[in-house]
C-alpha atoms as a PDB file:
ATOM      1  CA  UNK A   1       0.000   0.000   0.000  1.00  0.00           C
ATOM      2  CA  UNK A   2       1.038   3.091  -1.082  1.00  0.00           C
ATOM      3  CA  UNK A   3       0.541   6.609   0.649  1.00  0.00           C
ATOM      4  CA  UNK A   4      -0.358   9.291  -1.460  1.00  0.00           C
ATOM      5  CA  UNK A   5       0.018  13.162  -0.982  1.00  0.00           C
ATOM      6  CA  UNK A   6      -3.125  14.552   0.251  1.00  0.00           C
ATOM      7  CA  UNK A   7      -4.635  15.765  -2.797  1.00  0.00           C
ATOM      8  CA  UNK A   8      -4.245  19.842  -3.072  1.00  0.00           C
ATOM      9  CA  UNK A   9      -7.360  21.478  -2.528  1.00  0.00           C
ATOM     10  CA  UNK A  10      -8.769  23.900  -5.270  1.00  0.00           C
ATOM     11  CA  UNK A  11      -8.044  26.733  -4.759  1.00  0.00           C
ATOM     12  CA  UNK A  12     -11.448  29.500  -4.085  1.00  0.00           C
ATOM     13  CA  UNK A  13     -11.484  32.930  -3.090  1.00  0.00           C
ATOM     14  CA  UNK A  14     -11.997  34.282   0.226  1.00  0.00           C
ATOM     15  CA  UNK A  15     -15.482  34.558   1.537  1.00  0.00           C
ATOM     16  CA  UNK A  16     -16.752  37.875   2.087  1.00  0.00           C
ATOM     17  CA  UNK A  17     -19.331  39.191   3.796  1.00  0.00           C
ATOM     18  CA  UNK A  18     -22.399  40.352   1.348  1.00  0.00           C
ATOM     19  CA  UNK A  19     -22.460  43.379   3.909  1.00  0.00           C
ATOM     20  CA  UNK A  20     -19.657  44.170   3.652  1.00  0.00           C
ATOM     21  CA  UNK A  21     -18.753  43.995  -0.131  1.00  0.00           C
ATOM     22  CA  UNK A  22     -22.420  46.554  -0.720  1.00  0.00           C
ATOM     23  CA  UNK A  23     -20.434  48.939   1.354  1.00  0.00           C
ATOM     24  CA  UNK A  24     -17.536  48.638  -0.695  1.00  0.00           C
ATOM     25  CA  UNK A  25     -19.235  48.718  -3.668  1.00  0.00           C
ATOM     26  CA  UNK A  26     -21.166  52.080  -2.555  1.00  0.00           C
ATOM     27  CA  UNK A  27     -17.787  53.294  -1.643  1.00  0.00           C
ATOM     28  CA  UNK A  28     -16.225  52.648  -4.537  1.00  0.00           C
ATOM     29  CA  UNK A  29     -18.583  54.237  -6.865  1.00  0.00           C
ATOM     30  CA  UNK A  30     -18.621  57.025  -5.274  1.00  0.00           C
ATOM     31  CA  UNK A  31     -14.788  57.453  -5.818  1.00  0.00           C
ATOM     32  CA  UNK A  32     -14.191  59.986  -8.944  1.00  0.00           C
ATOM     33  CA  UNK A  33     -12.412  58.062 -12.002  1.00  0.00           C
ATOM     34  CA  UNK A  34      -8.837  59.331 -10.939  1.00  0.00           C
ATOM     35  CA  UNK A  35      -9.297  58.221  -7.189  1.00  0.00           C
ATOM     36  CA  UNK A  36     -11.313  54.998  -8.129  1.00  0.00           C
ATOM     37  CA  UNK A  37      -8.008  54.123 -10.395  1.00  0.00           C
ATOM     38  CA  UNK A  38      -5.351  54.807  -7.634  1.00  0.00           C
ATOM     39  CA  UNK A  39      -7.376  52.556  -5.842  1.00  0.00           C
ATOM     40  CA  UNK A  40      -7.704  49.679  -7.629  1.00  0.00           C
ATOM     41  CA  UNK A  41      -3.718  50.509  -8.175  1.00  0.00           C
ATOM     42  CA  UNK A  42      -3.229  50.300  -4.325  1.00  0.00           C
ATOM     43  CA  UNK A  43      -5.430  46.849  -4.101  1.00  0.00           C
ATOM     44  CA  UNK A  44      -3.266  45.545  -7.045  1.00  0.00           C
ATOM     45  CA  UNK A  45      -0.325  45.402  -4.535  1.00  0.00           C
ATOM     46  CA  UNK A  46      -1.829  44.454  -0.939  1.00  0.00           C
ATOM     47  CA  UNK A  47      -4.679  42.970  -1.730  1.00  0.00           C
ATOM     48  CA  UNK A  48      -7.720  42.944   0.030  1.00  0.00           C
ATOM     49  CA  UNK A  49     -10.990  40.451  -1.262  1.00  0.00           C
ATOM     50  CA  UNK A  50     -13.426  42.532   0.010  1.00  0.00           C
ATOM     51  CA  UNK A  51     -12.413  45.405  -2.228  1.00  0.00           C
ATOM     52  CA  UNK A  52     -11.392  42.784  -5.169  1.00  0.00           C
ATOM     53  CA  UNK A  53     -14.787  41.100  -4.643  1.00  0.00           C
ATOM     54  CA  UNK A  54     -16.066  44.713  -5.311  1.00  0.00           C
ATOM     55  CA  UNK A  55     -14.153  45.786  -8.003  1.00  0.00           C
ATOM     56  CA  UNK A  56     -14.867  42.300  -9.835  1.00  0.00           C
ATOM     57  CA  UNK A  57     -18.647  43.296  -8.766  1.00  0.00           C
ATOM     58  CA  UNK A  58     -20.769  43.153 -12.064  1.00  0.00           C
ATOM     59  CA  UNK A  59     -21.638  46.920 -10.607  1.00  0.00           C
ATOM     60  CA  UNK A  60     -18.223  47.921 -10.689  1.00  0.00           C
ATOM     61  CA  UNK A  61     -16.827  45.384 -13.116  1.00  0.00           C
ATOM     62  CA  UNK A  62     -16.491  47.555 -16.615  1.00  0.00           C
ATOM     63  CA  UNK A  63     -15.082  50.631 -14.624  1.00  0.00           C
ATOM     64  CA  UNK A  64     -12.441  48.462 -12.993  1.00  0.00           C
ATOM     65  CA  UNK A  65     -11.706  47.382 -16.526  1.00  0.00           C
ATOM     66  CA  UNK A  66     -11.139  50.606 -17.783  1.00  0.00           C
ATOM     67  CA  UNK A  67      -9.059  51.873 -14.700  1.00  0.00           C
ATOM     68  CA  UNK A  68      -6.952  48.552 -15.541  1.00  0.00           C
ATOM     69  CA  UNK A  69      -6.117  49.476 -18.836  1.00  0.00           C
ATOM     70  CA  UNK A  70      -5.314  53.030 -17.649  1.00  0.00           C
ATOM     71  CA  UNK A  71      -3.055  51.822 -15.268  1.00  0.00           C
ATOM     72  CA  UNK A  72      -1.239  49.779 -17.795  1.00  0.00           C
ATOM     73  CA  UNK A  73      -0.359  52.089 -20.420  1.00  0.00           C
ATOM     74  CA  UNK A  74       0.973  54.686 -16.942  1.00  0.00           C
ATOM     75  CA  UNK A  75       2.863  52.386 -15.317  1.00  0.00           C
ATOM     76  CA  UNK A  76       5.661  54.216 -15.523  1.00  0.00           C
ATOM     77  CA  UNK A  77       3.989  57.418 -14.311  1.00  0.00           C
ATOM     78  CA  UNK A  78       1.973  55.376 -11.840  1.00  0.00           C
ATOM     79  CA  UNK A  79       5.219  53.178 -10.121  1.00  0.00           C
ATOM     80  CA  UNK A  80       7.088  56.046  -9.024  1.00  0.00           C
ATOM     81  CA  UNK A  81      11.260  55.255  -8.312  1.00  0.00           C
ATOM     82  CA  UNK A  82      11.738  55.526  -4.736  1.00  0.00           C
ATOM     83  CA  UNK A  83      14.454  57.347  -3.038  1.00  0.00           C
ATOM     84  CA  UNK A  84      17.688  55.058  -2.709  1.00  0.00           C
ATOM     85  CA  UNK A  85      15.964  52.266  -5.443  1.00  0.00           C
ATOM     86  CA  UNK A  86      18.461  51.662  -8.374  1.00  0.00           C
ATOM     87  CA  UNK A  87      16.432  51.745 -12.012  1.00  0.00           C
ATOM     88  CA  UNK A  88      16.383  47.808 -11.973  1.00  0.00           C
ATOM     89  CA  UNK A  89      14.737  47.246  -9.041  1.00  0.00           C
ATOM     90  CA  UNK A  90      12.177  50.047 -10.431  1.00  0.00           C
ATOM     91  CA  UNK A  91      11.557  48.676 -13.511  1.00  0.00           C
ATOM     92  CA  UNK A  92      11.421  45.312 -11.437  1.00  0.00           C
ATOM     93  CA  UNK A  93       8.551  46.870  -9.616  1.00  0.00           C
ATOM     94  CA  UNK A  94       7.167  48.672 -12.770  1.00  0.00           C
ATOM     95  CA  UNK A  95       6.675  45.406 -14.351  1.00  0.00           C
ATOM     96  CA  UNK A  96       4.799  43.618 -12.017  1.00  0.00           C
ATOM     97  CA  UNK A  97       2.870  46.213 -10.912  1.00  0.00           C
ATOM     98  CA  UNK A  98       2.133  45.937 -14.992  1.00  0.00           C
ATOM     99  CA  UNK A  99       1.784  41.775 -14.796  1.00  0.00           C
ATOM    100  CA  UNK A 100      -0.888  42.323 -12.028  1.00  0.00           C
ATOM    101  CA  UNK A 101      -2.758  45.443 -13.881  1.00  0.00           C
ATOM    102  CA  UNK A 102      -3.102  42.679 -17.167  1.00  0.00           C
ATOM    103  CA  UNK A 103      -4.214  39.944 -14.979  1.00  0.00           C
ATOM    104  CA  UNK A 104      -6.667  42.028 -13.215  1.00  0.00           C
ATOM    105  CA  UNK A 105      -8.226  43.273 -16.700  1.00  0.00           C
ATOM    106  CA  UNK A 106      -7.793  40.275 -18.016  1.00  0.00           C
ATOM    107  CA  UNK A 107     -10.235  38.815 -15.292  1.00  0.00           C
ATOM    108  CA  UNK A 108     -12.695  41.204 -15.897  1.00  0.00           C
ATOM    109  CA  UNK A 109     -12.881  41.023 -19.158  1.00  0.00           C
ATOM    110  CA  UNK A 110     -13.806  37.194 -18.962  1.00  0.00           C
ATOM    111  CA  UNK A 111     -16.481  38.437 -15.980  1.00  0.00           C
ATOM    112  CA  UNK A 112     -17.679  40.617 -18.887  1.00  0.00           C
ATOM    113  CA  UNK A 113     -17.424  38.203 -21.201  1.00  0.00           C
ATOM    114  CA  UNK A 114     -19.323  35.597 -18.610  1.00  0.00           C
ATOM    115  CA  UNK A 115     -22.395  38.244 -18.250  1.00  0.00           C
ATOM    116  CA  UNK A 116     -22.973  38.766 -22.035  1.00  0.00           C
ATOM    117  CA  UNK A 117     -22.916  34.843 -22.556  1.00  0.00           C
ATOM    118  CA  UNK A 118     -25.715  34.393 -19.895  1.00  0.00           C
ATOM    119  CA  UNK A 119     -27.617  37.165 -21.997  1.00  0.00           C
ATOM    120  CA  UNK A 120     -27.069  35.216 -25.166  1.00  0.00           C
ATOM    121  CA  UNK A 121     -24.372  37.483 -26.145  1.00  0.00           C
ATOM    122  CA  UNK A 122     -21.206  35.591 -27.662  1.00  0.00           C
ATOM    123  CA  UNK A 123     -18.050  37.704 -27.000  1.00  0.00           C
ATOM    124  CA  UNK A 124     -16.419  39.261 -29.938  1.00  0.00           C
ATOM    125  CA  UNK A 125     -12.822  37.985 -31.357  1.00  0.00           C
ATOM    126  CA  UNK A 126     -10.514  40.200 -30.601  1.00  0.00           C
ATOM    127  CA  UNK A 127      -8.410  38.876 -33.530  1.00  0.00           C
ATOM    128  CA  UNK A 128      -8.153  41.818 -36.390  1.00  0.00           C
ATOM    129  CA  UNK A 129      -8.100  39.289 -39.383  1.00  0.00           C
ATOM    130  CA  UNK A 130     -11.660  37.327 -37.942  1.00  0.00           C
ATOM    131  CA  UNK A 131     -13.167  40.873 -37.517  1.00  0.00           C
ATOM    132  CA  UNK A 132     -11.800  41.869 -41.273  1.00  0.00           C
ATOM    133  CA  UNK A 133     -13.197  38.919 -42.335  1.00  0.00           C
ATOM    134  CA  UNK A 134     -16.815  38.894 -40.784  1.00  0.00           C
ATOM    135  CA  UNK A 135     -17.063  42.727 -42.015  1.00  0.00           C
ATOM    136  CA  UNK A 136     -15.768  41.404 -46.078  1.00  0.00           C
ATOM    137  CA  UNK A 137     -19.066  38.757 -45.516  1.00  0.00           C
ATOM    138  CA  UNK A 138     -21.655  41.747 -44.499  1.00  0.00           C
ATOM    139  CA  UNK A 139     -20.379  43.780 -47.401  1.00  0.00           C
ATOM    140  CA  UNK A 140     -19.794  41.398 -50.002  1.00  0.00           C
ATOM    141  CA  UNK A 141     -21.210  38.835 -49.219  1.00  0.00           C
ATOM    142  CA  UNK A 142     -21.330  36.687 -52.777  1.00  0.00           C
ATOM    143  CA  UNK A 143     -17.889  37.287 -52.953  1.00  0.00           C
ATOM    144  CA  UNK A 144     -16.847  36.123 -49.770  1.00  0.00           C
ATOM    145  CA  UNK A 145     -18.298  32.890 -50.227  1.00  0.00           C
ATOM    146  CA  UNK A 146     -16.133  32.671 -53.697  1.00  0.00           C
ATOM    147  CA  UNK A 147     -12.757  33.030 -51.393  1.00  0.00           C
ATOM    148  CA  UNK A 148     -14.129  30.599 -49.284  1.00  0.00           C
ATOM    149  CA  UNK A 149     -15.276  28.165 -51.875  1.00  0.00           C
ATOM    150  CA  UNK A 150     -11.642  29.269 -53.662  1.00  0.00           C
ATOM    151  CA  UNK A 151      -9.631  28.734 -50.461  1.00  0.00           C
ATOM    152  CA  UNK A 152     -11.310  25.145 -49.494  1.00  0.00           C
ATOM    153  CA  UNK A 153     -10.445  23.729 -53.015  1.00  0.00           C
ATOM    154  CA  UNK A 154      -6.311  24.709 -52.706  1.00  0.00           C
ATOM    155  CA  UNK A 155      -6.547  23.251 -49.402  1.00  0.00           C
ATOM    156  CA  UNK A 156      -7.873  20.169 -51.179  1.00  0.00           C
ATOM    157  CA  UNK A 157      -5.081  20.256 -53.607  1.00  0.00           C
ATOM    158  CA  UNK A 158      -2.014  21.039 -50.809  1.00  0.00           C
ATOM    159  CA  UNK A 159      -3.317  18.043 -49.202  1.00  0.00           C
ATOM    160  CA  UNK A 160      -3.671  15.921 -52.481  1.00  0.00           C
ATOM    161  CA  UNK A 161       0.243  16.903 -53.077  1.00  0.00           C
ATOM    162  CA  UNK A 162       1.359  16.258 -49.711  1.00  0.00           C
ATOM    163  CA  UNK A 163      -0.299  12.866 -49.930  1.00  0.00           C
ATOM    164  CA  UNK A 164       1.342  12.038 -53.395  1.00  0.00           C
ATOM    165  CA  UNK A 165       4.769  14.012 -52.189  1.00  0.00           C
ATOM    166  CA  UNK A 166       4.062  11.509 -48.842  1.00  0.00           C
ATOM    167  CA  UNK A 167       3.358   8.265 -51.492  1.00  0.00           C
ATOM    168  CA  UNK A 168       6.924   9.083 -53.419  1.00  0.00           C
ATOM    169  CA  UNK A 169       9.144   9.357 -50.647  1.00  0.00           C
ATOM    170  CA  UNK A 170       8.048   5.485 -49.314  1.00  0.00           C
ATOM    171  CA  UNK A 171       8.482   4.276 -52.187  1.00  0.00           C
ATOM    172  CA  UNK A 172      11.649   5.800 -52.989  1.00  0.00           C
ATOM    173  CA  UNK A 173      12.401   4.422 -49.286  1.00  0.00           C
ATOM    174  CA  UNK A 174      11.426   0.645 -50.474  1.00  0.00           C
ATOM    175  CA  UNK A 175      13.445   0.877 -53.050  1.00  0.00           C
ATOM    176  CA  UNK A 176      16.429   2.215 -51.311  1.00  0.00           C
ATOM    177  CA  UNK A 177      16.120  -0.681 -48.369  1.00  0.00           C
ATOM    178  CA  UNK A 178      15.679  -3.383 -51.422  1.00  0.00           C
ATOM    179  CA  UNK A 179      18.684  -2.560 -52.804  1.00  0.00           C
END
């Protein structure tokens, strides 16, 4: 018999008090854009759940998104160098004070993402060549189907080489070991 590890439990976030997080949440929108950001700036480095519960809130949740990205692209001015700190260990800071301001909008843009799905609403690609493509089918449509028809028929023939290219090579690999 064999003794196993305990098995690691999953990991869950904090309980909070429903209480408690309305407050925060009240709080919180109250806050003016600029304060509301330095605040979800300060929670980004000592975290506390009631006040990530409440910025993850689906009251609060597309602000905090916004604020996120706004603290990404001012890092810099955001992580100021402190007195004595050598620019390594400031761009050290800088950068995970970045890593943490990508995760957090990164999270609340699948909480976003989670509330449009339960209305039915699928999230958009973000990837520019899908979006190019689905507006070339609402504009032209008849000829979008044409690339499509046009692009499914060289895949067809790739493949058809590759299987023939595939076909050669063992045989020129029989021949070679029955020599």
């Amino acid at each position: 018999m064999t003794d196993k590890p305990p098995a690691r439990a999953p990991r869950t976030a904090p309980t909070v008090d429903p209480d408690d997080l309305r407050e925060m949440i009240a709080e919180l929108s109250a806050l003016p854009d600029s304060d509301y950001t330095r605040a979800l700036g300060r929670n980004l480095t000592d975290e506390d759940p009631v006040e990530t519960a409440a910025f993850r809130s689906p009251e609060l949740v597309q602000r905090t998104a916004i604020a996120a990205r706004l603290l990404i692209e001012q890092t810099s001015t955001t992580i100021k160098r402190r007195e004595g700190e050598s620019t390594g260990q400031w761009k050290h800071r800088a950068t995970r004070f970045r890593t943490l301001a990508e995760r957090e909008r990164h999270v609340c843009t699948v909480i976003i993402d989670g509330m449009r799905a339960q209305r039915g609403i699928l999230p958009n690609s973000p990837s520019p060549r899908a979006r190019a493509a689905r507006r070339l089918q609402r504009a032209h449509p008849q000829e979008f189907l044409q690339y499509v028809r046009e692009a499914r028929e060289e895949i067809k023939e790739e493949n058809r080489r590759k299987k023939e290219e595939q076909k050669r090579l063992r045989a020129e690999q029989r021949r070679a070991r029955g020599r």
